[in-house]
PDB file of N, CA and C in Angstrom:
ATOM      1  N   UNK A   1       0.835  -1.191   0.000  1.00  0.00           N
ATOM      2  CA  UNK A   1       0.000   0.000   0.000  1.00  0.00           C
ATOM      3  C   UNK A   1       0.882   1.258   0.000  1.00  0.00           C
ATOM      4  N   UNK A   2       1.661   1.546   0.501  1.00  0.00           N
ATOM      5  CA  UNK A   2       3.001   2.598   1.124  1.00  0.00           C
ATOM      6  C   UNK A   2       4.154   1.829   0.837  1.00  0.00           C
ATOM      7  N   UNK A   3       4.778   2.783   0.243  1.00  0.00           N
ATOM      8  CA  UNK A   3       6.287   2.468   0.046  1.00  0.00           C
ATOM      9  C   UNK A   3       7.212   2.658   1.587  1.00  0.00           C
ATOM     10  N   UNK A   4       8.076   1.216   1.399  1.00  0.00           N
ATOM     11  CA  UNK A   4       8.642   1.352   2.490  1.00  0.00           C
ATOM     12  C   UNK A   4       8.995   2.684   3.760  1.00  0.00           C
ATOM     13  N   UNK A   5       9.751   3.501   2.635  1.00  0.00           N
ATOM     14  CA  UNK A   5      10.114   4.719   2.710  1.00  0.00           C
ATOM     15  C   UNK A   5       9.190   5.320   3.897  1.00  0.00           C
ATOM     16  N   UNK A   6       8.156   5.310   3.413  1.00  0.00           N
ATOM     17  CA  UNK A   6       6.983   5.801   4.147  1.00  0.00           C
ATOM     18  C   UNK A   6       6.798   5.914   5.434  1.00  0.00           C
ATOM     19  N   UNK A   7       7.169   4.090   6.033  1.00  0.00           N
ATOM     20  CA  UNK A   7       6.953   3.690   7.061  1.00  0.00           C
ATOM     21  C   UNK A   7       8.027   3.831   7.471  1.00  0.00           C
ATOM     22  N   UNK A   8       9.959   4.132   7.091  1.00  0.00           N
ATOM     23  CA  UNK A   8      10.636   4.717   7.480  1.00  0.00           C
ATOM     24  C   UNK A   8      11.074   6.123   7.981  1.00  0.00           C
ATOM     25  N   UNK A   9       9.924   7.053   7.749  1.00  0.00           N
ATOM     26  CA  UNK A   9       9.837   8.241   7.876  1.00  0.00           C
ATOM     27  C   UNK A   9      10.407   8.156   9.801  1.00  0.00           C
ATOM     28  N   UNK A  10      10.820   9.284   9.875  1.00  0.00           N
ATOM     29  CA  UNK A  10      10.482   9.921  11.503  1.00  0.00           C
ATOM     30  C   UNK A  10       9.926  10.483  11.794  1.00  0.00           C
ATOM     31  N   UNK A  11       9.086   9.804  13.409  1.00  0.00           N
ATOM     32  CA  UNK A  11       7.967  10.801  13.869  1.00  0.00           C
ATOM     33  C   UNK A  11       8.549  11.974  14.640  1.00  0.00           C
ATOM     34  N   UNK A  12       8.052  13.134  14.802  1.00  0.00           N
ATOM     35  CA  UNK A  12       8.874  13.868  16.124  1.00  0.00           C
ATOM     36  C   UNK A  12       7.564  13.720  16.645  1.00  0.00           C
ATOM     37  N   UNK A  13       7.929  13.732  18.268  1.00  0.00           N
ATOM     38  CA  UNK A  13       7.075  13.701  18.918  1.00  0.00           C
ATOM     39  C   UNK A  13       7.958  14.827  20.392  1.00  0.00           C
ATOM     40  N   UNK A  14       6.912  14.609  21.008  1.00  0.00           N
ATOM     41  CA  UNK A  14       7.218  15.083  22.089  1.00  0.00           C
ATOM     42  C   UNK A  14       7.581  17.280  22.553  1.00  0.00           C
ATOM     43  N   UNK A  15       7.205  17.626  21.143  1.00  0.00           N
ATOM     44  CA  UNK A  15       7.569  18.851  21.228  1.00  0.00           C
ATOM     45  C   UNK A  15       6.062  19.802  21.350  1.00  0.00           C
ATOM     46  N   UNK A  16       6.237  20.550  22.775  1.00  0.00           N
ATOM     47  CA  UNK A  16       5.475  21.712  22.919  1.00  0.00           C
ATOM     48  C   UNK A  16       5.837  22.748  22.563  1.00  0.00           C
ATOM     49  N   UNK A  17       4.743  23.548  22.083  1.00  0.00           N
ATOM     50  CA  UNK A  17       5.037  24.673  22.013  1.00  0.00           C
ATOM     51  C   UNK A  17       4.749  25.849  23.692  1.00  0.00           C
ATOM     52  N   UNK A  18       5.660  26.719  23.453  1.00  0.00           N
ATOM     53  CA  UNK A  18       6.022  27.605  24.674  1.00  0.00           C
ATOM     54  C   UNK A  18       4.887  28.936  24.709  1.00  0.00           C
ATOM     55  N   UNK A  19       4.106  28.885  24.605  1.00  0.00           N
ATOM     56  CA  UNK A  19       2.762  29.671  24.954  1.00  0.00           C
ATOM     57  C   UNK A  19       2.996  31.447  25.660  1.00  0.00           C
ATOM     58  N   UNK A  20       3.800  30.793  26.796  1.00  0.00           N
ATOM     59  CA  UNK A  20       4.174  31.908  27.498  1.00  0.00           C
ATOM     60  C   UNK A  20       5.543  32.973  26.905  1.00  0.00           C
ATOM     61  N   UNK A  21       6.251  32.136  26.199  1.00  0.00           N
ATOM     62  CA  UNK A  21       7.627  32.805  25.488  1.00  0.00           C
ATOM     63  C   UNK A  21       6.952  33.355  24.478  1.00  0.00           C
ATOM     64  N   UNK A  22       6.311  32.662  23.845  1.00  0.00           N
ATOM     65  CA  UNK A  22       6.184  33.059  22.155  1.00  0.00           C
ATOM     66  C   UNK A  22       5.531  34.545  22.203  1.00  0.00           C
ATOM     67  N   UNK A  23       4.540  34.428  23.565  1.00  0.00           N
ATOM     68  CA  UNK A  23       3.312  35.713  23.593  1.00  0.00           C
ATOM     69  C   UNK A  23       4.811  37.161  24.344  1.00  0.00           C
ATOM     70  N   UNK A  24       5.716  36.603  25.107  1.00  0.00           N
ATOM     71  CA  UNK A  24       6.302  37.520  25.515  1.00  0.00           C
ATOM     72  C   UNK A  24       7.156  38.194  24.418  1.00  0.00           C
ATOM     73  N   UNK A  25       7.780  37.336  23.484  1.00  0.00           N
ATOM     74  CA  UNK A  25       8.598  37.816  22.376  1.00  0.00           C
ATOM     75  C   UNK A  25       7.523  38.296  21.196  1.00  0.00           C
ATOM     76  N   UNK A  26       6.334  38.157  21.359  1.00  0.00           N
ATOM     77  CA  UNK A  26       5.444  39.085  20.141  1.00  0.00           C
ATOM     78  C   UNK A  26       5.615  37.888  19.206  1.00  0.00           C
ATOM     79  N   UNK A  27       5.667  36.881  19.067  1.00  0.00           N
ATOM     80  CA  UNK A  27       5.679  36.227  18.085  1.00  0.00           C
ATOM     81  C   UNK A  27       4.534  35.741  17.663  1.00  0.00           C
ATOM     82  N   UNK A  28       3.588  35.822  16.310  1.00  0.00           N
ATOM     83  CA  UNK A  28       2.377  36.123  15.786  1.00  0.00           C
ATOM     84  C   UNK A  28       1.412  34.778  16.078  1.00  0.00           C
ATOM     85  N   UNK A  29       2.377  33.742  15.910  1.00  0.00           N
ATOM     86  CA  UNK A  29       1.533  32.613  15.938  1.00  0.00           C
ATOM     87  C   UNK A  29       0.412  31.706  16.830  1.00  0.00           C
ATOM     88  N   UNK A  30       0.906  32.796  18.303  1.00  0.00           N
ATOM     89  CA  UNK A  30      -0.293  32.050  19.034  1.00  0.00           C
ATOM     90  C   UNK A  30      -1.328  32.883  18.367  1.00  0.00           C
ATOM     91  N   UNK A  31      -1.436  33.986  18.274  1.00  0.00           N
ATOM     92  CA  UNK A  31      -2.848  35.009  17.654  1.00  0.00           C
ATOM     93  C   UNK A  31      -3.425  34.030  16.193  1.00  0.00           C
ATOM     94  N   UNK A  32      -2.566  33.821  15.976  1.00  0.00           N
ATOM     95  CA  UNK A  32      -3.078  32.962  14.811  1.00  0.00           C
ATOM     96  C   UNK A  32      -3.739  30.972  14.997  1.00  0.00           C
ATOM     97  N   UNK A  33      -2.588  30.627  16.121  1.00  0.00           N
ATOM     98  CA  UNK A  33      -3.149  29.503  16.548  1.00  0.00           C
ATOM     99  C   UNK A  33      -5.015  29.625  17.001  1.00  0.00           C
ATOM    100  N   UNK A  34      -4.765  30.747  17.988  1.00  0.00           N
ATOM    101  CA  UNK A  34      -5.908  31.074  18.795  1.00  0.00           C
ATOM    102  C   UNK A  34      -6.806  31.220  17.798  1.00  0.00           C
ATOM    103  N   UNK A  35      -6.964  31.774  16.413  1.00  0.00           N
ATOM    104  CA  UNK A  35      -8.271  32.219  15.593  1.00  0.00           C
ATOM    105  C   UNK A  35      -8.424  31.209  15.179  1.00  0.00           C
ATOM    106  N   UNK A  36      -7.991  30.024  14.781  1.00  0.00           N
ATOM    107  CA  UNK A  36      -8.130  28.564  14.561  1.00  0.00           C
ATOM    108  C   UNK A  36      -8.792  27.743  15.687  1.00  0.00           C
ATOM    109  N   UNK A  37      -8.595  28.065  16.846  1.00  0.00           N
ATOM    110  CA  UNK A  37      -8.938  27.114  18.050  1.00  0.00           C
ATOM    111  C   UNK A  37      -8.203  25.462  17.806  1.00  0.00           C
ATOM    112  N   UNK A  38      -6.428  25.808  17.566  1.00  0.00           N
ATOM    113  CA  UNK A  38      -5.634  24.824  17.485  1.00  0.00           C
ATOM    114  C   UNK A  38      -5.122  24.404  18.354  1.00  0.00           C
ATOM    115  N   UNK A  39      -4.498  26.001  19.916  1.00  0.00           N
ATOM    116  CA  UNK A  39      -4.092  26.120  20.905  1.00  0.00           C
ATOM    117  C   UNK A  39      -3.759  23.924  21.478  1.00  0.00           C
ATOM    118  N   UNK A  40      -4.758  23.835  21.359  1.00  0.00           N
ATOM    119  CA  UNK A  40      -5.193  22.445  22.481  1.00  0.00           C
ATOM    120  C   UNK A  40      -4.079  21.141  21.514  1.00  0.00           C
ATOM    121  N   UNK A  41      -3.412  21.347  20.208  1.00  0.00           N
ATOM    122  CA  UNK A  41      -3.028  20.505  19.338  1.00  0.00           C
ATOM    123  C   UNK A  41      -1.539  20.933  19.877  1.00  0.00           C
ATOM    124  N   UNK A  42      -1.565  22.183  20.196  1.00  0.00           N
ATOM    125  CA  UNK A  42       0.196  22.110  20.643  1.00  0.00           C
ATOM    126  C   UNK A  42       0.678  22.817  21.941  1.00  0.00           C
ATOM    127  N   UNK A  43      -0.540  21.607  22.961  1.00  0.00           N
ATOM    128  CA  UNK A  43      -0.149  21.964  24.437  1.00  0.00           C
ATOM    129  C   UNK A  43      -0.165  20.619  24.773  1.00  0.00           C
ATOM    130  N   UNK A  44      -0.301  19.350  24.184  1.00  0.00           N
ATOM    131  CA  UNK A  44      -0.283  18.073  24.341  1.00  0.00           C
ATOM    132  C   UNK A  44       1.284  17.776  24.839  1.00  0.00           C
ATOM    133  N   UNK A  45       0.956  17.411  26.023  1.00  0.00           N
ATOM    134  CA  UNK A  45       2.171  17.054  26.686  1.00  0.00           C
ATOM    135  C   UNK A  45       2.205  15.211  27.321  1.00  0.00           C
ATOM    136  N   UNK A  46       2.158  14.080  26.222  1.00  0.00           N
ATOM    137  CA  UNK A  46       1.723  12.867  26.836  1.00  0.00           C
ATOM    138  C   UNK A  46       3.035  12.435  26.457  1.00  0.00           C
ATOM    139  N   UNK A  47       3.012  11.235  27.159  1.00  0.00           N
ATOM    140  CA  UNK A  47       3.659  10.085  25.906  1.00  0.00           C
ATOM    141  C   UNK A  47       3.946   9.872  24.640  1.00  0.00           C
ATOM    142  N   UNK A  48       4.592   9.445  24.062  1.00  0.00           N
ATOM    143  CA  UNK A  48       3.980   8.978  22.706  1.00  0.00           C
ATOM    144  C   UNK A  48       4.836   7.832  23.082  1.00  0.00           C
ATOM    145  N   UNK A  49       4.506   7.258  21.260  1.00  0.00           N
ATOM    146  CA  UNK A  49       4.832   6.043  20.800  1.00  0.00           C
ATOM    147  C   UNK A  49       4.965   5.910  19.285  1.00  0.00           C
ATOM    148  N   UNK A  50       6.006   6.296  18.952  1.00  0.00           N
ATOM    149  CA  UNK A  50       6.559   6.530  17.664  1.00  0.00           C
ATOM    150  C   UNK A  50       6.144   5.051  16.509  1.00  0.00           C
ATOM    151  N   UNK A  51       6.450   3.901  16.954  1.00  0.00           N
ATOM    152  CA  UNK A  51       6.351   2.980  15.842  1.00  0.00           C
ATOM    153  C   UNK A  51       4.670   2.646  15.720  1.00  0.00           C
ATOM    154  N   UNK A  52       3.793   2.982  17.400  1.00  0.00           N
ATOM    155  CA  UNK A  52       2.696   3.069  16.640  1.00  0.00           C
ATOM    156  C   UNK A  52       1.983   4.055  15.646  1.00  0.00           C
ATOM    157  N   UNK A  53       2.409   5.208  16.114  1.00  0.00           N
ATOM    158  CA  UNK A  53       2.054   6.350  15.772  1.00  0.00           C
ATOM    159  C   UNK A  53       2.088   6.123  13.354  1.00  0.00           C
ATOM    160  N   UNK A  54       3.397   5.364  13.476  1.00  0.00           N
ATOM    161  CA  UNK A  54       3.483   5.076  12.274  1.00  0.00           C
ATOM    162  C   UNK A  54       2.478   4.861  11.563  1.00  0.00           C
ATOM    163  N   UNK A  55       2.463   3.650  12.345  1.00  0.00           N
ATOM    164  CA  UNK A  55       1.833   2.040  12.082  1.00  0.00           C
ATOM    165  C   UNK A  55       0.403   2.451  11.889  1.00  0.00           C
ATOM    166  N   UNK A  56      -0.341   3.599  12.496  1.00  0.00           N
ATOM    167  CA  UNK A  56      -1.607   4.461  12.642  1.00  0.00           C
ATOM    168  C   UNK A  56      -1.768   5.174  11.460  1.00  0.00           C
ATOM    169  N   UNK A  57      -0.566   6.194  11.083  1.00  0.00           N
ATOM    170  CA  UNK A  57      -0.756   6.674   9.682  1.00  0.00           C
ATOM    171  C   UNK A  57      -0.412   5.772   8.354  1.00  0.00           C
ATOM    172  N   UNK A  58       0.562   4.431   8.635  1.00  0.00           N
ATOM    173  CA  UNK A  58       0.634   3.818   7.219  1.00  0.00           C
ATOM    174  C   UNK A  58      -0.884   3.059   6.538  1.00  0.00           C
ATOM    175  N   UNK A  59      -1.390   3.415   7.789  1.00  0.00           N
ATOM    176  CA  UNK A  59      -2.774   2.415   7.235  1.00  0.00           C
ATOM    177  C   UNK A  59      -4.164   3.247   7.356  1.00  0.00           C
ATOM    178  N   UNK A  60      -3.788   4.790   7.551  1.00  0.00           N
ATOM    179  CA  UNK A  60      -5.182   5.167   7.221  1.00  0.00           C
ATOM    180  C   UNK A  60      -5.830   6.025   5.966  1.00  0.00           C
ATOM    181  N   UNK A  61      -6.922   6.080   6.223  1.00  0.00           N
ATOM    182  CA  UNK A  61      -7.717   5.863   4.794  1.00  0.00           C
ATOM    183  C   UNK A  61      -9.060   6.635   5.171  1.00  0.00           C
ATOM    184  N   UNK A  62      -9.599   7.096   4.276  1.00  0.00           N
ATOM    185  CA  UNK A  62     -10.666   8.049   4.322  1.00  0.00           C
ATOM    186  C   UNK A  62     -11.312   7.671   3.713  1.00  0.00           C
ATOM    187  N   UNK A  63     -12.925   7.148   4.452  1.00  0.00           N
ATOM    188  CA  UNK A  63     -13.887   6.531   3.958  1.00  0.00           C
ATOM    189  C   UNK A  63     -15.151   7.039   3.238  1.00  0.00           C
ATOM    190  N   UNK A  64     -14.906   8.677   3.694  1.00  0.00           N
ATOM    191  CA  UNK A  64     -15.777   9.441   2.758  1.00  0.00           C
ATOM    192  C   UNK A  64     -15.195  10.682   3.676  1.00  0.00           C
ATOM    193  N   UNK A  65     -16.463  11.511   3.418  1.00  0.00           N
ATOM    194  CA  UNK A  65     -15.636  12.950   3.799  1.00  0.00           C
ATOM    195  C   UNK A  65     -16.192  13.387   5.010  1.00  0.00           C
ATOM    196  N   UNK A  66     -16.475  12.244   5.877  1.00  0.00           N
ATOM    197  CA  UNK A  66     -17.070  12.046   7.695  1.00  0.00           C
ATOM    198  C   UNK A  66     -16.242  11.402   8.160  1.00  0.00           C
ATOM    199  N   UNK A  67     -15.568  10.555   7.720  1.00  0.00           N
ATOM    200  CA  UNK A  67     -14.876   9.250   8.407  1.00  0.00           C
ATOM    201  C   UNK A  67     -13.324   8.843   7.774  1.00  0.00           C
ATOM    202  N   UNK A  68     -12.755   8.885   8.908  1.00  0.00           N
ATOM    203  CA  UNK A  68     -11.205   7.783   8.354  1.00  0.00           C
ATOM    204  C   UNK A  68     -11.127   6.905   9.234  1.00  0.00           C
ATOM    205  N   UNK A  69     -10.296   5.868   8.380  1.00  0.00           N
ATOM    206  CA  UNK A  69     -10.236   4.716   9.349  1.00  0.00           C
ATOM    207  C   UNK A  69      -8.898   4.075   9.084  1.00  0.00           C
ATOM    208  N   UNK A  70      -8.428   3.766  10.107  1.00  0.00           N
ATOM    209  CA  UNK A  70      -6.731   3.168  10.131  1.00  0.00           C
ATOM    210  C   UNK A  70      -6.896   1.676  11.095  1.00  0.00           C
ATOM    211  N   UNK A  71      -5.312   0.975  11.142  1.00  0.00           N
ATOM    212  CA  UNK A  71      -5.533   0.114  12.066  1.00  0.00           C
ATOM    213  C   UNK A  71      -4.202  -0.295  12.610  1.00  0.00           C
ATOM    214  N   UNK A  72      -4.204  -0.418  13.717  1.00  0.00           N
ATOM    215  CA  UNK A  72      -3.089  -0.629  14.789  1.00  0.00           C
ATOM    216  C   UNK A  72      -2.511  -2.013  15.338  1.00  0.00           C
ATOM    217  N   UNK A  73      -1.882  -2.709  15.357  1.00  0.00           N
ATOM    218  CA  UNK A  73      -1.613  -4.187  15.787  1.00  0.00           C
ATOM    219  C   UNK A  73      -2.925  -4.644  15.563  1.00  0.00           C
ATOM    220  N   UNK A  74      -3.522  -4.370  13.660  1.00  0.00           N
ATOM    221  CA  UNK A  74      -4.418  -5.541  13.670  1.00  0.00           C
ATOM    222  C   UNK A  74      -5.825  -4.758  14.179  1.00  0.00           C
ATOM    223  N   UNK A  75      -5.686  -3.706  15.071  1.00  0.00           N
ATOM    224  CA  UNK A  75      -7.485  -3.880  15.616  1.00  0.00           C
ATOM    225  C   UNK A  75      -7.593  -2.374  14.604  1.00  0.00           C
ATOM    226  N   UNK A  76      -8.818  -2.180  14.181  1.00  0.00           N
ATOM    227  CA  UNK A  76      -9.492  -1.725  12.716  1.00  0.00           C
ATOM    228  C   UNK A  76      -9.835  -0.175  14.511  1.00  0.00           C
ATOM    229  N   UNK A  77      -9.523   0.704  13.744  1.00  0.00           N
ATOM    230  CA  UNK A  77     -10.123   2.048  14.196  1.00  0.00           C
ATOM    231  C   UNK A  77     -11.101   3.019  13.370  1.00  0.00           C
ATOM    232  N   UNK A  78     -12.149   3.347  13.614  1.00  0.00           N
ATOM    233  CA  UNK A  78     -12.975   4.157  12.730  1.00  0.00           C
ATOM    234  C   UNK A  78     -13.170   5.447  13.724  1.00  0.00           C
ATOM    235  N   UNK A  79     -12.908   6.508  12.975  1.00  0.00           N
ATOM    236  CA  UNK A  79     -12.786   8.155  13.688  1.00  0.00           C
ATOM    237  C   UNK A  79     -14.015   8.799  12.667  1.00  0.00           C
ATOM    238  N   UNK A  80     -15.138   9.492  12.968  1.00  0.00           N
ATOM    239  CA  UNK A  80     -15.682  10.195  12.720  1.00  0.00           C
ATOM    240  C   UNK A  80     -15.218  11.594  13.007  1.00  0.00           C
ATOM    241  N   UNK A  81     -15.292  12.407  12.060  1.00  0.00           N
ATOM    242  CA  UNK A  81     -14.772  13.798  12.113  1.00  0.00           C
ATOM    243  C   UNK A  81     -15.130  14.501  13.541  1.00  0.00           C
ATOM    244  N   UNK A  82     -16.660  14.060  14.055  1.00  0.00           N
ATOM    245  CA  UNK A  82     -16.962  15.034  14.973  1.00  0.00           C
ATOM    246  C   UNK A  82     -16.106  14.175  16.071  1.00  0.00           C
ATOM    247  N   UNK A  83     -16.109  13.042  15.888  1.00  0.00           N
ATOM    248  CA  UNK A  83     -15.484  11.791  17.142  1.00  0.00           C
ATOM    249  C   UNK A  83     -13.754  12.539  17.660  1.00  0.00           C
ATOM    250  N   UNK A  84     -13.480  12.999  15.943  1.00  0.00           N
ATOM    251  CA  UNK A  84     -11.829  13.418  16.219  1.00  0.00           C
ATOM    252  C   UNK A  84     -11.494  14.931  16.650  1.00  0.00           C
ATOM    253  N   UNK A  85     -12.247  15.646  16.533  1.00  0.00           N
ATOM    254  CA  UNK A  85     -12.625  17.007  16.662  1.00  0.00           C
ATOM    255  C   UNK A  85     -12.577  17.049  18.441  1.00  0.00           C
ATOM    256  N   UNK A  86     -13.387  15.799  19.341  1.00  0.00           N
ATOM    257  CA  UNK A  86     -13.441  15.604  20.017  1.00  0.00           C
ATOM    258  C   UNK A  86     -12.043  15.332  20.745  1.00  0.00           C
ATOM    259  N   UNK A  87     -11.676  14.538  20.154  1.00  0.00           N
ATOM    260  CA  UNK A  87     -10.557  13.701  20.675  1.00  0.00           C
ATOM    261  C   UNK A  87      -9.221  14.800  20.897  1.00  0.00           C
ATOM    262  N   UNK A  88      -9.553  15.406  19.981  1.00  0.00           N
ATOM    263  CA  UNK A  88      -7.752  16.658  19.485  1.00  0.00           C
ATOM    264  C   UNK A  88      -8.571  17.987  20.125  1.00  0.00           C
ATOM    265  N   UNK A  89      -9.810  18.060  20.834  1.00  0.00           N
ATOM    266  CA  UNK A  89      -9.941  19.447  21.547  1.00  0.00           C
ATOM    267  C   UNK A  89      -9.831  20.511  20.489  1.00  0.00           C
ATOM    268  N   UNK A  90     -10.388  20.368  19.079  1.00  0.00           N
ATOM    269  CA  UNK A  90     -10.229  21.300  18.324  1.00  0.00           C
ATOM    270  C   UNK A  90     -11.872  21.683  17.752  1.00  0.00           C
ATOM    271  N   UNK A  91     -12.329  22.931  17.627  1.00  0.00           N
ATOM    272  CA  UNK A  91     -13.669  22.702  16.648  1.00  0.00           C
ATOM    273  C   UNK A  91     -14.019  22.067  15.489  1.00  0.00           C
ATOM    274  N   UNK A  92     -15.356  21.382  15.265  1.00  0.00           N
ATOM    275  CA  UNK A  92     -15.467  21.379  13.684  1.00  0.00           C
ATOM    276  C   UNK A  92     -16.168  22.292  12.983  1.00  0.00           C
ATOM    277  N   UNK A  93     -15.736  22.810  12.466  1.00  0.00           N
ATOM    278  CA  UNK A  93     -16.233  24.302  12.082  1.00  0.00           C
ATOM    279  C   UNK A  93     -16.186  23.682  10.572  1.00  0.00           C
ATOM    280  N   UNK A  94     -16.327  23.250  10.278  1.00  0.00           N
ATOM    281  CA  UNK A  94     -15.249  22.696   8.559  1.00  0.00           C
ATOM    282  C   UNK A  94     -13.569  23.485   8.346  1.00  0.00           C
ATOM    283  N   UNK A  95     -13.754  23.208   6.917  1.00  0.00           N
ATOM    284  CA  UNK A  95     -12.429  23.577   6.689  1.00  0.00           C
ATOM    285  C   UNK A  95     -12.160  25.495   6.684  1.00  0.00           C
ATOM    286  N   UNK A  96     -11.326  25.718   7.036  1.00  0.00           N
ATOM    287  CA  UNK A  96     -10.953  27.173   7.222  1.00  0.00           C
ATOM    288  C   UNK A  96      -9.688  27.498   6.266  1.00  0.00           C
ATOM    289  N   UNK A  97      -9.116  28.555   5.520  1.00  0.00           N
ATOM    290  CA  UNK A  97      -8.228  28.723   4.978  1.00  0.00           C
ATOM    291  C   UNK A  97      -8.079  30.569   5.040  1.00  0.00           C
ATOM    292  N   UNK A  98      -6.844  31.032   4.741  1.00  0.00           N
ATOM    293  CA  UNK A  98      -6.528  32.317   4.868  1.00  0.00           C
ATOM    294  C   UNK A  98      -6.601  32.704   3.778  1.00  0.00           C
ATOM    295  N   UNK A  99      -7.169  34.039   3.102  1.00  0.00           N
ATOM    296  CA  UNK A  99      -7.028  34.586   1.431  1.00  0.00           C
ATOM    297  C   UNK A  99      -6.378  35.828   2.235  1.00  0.00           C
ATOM    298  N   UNK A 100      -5.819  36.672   1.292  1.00  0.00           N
ATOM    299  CA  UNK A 100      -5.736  37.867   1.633  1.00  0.00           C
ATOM    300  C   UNK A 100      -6.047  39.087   2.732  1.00  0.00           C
ATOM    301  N   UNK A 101      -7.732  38.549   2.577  1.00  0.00           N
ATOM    302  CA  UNK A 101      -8.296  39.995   3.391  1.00  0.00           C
ATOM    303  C   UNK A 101      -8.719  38.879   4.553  1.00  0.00           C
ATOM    304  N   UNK A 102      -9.531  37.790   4.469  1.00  0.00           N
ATOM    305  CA  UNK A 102     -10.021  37.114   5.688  1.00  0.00           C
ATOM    306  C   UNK A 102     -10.139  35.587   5.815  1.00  0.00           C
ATOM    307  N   UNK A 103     -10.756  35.629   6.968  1.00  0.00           N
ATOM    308  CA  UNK A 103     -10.779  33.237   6.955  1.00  0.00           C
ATOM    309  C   UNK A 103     -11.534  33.413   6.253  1.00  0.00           C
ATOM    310  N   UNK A 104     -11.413  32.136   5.281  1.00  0.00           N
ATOM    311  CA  UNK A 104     -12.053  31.584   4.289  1.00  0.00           C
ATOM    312  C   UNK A 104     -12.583  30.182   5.235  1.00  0.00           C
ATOM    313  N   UNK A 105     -14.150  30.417   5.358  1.00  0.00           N
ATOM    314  CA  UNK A 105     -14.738  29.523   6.310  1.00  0.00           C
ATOM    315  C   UNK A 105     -15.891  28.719   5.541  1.00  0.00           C
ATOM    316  N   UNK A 106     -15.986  27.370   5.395  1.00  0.00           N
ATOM    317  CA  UNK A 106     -16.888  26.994   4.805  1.00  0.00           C
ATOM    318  C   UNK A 106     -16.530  25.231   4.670  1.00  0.00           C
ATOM    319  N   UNK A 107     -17.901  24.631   4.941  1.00  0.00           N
ATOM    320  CA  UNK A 107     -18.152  23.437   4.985  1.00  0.00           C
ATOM    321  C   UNK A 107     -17.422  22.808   3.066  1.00  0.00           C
ATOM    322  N   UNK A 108     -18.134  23.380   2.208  1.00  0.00           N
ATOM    323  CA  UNK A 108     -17.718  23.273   0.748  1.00  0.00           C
ATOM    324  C   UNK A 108     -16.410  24.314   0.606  1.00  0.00           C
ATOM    325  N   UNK A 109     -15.165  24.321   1.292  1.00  0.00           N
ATOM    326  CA  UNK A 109     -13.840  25.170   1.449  1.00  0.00           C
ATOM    327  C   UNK A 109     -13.749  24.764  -0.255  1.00  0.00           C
ATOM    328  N   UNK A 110     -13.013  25.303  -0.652  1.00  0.00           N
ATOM    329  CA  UNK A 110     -12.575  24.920  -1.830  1.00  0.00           C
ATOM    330  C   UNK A 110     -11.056  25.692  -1.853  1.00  0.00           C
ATOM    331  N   UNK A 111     -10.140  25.018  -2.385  1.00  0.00           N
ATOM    332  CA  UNK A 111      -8.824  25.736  -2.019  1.00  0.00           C
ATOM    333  C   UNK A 111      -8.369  26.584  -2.617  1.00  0.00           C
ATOM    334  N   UNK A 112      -9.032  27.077  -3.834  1.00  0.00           N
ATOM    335  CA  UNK A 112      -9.110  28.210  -4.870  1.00  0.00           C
ATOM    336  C   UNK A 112      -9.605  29.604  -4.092  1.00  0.00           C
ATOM    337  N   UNK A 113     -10.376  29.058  -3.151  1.00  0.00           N
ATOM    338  CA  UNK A 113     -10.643  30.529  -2.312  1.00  0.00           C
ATOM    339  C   UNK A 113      -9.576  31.015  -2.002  1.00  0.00           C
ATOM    340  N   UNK A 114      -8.788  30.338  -1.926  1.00  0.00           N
ATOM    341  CA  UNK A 114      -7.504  31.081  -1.094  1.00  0.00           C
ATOM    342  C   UNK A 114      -6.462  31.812  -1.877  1.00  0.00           C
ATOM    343  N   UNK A 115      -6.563  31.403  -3.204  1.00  0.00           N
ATOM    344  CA  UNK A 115      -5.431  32.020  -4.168  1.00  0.00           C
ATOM    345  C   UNK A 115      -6.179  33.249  -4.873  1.00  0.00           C
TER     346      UNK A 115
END
């Protein structure tokens, strides 16, 4: 399905972002994290587990445009968008993109809005 390569990739894991530095040095990106409501995707401070973490993306697959589904030592996982939205503490708002003047917000995003 995936070229070796693939599954040779490296994960990084384990890196937070500094919330409190970034806002003291003016650096733009929490203001920008924050208008996304991403904040919660890069304050994750767990464990990981790199060869599953792989093993999770070499095998997933998008079953329509609600659902992906991957599988881990064998056991079959199915994520519904709102299920994962849940899971990663992020909204589902649909897809969002930046043009020029503002978010480009919309369930039917189309990526031409943005250019």
């Amino acid at each position: 399905m995936y070229p070796e390569a693939y599954f040779n990739r490296k994960i990084l894991v384990g890196k937070v972002l500094d919330f409190d530095f970034c806002t003291s040095e003016g650096f733009p990106i929490i203001g920008w994290l924050g208008a996304q409501g991403l904040e919660p995707l890069f304050s994750i401070n767990l464990p990981s587990y790199p060869e599953l973490i792989k093993e999770f993306y070499v095998h997933i697959l998008n079953n329509s445009m609600e659902e992906l589904s991957t599988r881990v030592k064998n056991k079959g996982i199915e994520l519904e968008i709102d299920t994962l939205a849940i899971i990663l503490n992020v909204p589902n708002d649909g897809a969002r993109g930046r043009n020029q003047r503002t978010w480009v917000t919309s369930r039917d995003f189309d990526r031409q809005d943005c250019v």
